[in-house]
C-alpha atoms as a PDB file:
ATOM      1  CA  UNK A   1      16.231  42.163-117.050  1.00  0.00           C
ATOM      2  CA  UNK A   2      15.765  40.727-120.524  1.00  0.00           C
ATOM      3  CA  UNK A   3      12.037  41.573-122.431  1.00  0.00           C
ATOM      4  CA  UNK A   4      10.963  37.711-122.600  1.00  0.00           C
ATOM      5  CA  UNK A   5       7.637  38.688-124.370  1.00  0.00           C
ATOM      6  CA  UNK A   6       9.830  38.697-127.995  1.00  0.00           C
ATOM      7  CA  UNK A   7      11.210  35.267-127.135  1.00  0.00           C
ATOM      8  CA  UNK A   8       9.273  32.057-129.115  1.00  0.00           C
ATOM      9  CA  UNK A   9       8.512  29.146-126.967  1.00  0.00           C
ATOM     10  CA  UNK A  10      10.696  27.197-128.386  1.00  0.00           C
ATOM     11  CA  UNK A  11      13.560  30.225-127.091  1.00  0.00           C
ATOM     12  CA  UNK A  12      12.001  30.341-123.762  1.00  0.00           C
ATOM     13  CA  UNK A  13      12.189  26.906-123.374  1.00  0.00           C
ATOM     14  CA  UNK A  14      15.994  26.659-124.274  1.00  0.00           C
ATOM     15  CA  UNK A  15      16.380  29.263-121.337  1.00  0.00           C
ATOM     16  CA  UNK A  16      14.060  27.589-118.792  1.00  0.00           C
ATOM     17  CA  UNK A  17      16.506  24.443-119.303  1.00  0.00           C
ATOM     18  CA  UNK A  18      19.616  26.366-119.397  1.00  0.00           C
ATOM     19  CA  UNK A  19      17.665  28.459-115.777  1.00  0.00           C
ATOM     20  CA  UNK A  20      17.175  25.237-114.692  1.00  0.00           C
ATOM     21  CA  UNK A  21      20.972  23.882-115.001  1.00  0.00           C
ATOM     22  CA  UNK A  22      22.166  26.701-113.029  1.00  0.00           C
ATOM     23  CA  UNK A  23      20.067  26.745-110.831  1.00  0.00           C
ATOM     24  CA  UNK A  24      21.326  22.926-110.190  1.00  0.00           C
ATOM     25  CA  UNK A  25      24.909  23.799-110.473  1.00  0.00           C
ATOM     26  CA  UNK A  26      24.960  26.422-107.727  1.00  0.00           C
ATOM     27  CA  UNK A  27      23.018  24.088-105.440  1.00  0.00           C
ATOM     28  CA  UNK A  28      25.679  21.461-105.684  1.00  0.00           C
ATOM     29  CA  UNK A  29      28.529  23.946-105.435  1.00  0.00           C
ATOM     30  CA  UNK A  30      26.877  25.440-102.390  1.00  0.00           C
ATOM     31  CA  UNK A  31      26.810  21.970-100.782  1.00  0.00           C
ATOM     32  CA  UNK A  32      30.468  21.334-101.751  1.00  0.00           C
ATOM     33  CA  UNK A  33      31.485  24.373-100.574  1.00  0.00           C
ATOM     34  CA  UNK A  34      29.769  24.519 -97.338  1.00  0.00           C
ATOM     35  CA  UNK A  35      30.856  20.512 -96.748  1.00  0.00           C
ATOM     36  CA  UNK A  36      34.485  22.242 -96.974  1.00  0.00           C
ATOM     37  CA  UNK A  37      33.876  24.653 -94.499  1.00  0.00           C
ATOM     38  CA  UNK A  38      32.571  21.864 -92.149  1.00  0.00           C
ATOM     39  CA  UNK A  39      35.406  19.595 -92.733  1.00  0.00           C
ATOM     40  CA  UNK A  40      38.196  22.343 -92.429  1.00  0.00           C
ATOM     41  CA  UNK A  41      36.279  23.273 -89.016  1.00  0.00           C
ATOM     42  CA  UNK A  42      36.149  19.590 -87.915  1.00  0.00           C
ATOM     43  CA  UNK A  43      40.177  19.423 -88.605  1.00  0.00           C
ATOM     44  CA  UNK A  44      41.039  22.699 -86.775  1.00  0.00           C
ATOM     45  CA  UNK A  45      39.287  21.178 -83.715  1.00  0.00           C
ATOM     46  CA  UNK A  46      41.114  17.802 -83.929  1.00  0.00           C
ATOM     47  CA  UNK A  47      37.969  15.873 -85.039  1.00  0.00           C
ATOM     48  CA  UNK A  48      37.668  13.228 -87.575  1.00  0.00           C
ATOM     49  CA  UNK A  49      35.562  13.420 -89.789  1.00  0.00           C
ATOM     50  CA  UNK A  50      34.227   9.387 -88.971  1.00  0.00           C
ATOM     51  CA  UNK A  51      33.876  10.685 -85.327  1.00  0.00           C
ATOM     52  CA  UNK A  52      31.787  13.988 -86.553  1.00  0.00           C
ATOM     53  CA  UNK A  53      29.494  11.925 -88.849  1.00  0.00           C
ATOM     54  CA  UNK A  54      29.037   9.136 -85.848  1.00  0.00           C
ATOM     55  CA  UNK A  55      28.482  11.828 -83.417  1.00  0.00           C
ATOM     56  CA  UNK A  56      24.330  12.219 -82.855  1.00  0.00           C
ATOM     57  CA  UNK A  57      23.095  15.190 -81.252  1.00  0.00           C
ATOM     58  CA  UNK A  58      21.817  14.957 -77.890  1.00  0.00           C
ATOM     59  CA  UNK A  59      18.033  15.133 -77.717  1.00  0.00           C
ATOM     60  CA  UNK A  60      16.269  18.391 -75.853  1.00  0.00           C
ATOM     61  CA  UNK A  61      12.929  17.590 -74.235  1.00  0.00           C
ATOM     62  CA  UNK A  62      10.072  19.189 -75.987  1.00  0.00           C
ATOM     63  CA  UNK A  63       9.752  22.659 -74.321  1.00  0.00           C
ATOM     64  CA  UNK A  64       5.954  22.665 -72.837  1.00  0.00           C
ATOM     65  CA  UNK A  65       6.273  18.943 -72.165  1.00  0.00           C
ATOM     66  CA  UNK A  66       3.286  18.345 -69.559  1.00  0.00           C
ATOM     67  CA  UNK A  67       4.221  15.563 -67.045  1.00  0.00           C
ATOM     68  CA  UNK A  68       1.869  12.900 -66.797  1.00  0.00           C
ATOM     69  CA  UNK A  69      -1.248  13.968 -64.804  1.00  0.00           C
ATOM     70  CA  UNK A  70      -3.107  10.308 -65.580  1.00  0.00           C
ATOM     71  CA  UNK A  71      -1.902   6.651 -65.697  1.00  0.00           C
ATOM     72  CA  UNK A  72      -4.010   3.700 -66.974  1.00  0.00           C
ATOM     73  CA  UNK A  73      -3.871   1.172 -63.894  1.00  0.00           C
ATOM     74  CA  UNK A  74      -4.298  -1.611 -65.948  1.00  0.00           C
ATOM     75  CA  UNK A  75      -0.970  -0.493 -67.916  1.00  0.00           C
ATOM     76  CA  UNK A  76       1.064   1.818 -65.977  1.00  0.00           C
ATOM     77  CA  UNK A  77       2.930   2.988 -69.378  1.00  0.00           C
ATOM     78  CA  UNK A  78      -0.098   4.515 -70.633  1.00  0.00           C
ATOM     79  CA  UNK A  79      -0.046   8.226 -69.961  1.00  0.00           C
ATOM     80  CA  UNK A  80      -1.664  11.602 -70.607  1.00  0.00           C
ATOM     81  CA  UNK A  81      -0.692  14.622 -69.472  1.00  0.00           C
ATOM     82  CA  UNK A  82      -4.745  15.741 -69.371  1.00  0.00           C
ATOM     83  CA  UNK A  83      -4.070  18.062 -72.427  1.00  0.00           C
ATOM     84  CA  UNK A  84      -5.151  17.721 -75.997  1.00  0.00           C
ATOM     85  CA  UNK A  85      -7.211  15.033 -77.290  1.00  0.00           C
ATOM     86  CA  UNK A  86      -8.055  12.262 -74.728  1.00  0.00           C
ATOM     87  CA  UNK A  87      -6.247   8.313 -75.713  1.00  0.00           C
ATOM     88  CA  UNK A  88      -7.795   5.786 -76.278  1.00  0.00           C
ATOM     89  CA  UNK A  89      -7.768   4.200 -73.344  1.00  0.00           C
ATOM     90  CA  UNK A  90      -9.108   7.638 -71.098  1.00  0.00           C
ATOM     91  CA  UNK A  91     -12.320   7.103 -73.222  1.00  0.00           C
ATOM     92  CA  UNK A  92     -12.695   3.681 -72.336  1.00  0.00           C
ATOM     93  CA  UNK A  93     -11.830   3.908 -68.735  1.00  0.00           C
ATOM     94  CA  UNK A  94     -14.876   6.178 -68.799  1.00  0.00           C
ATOM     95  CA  UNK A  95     -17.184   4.644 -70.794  1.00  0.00           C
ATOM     96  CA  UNK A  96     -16.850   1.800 -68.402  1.00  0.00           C
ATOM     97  CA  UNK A  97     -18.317   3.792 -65.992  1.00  0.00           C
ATOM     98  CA  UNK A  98     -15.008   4.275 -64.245  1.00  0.00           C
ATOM     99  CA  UNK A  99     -14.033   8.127 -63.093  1.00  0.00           C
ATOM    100  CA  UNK A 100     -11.016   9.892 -64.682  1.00  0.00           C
ATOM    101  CA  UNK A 101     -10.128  11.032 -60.893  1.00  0.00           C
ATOM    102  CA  UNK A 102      -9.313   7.038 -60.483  1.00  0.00           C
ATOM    103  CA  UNK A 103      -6.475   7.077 -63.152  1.00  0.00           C
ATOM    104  CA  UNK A 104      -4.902   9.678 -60.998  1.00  0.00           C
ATOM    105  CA  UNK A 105      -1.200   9.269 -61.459  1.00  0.00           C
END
């Protein structure tokens, strides 16, 4: 490692810059190369690469997903699962004077 603490400012900021294009260059060839390795993978296992862009990866439910313990009557697609904060509409079912038991789903 080079002694920086002789360097001028006006030195240290030629290296920054010159840091600073590296540092660029070897993200970009990192990208390239690992786009390569994709592609040449894709080909080996008879896959276009217009189908392996197109392709979308199937969604995975959200592990610790609560079912929905209460529905709003009034708009059956208003749910809570009865954890975290309560919507919107749980406060105002109550603060009609209505009981959360009722929203039951």
């Amino acid at each position: 490692m080079q002694d920086l603490s002789k360097y001028s400012i006006t030195q240290l900021r030629a290296l920054e810059a010159q840091v600073i294009d590296e540092l660029k260059t070897r993200h970009f060839l990192g990208i390239s190369k690992a786009r390569e390795q994709i592609l040449h993978i894709a080909r080996n296992a008879g896959i276009s690469v217009d189908k392996l862009l197109a392709t979308k990866m199937p969604k995975t439910p959200k592990e610790g997903a609560a079912p929905a313990k209460y529905r709003n009557p009034d708009d059956p697609a208003q749910q809570w699962s009865g954890r975290g904060r309560q919507p919107a509409w749980i406060k105002t079912w109550i603060a009609s004077g209505k009981s959360i038991e009722d929203a039951k789903a």
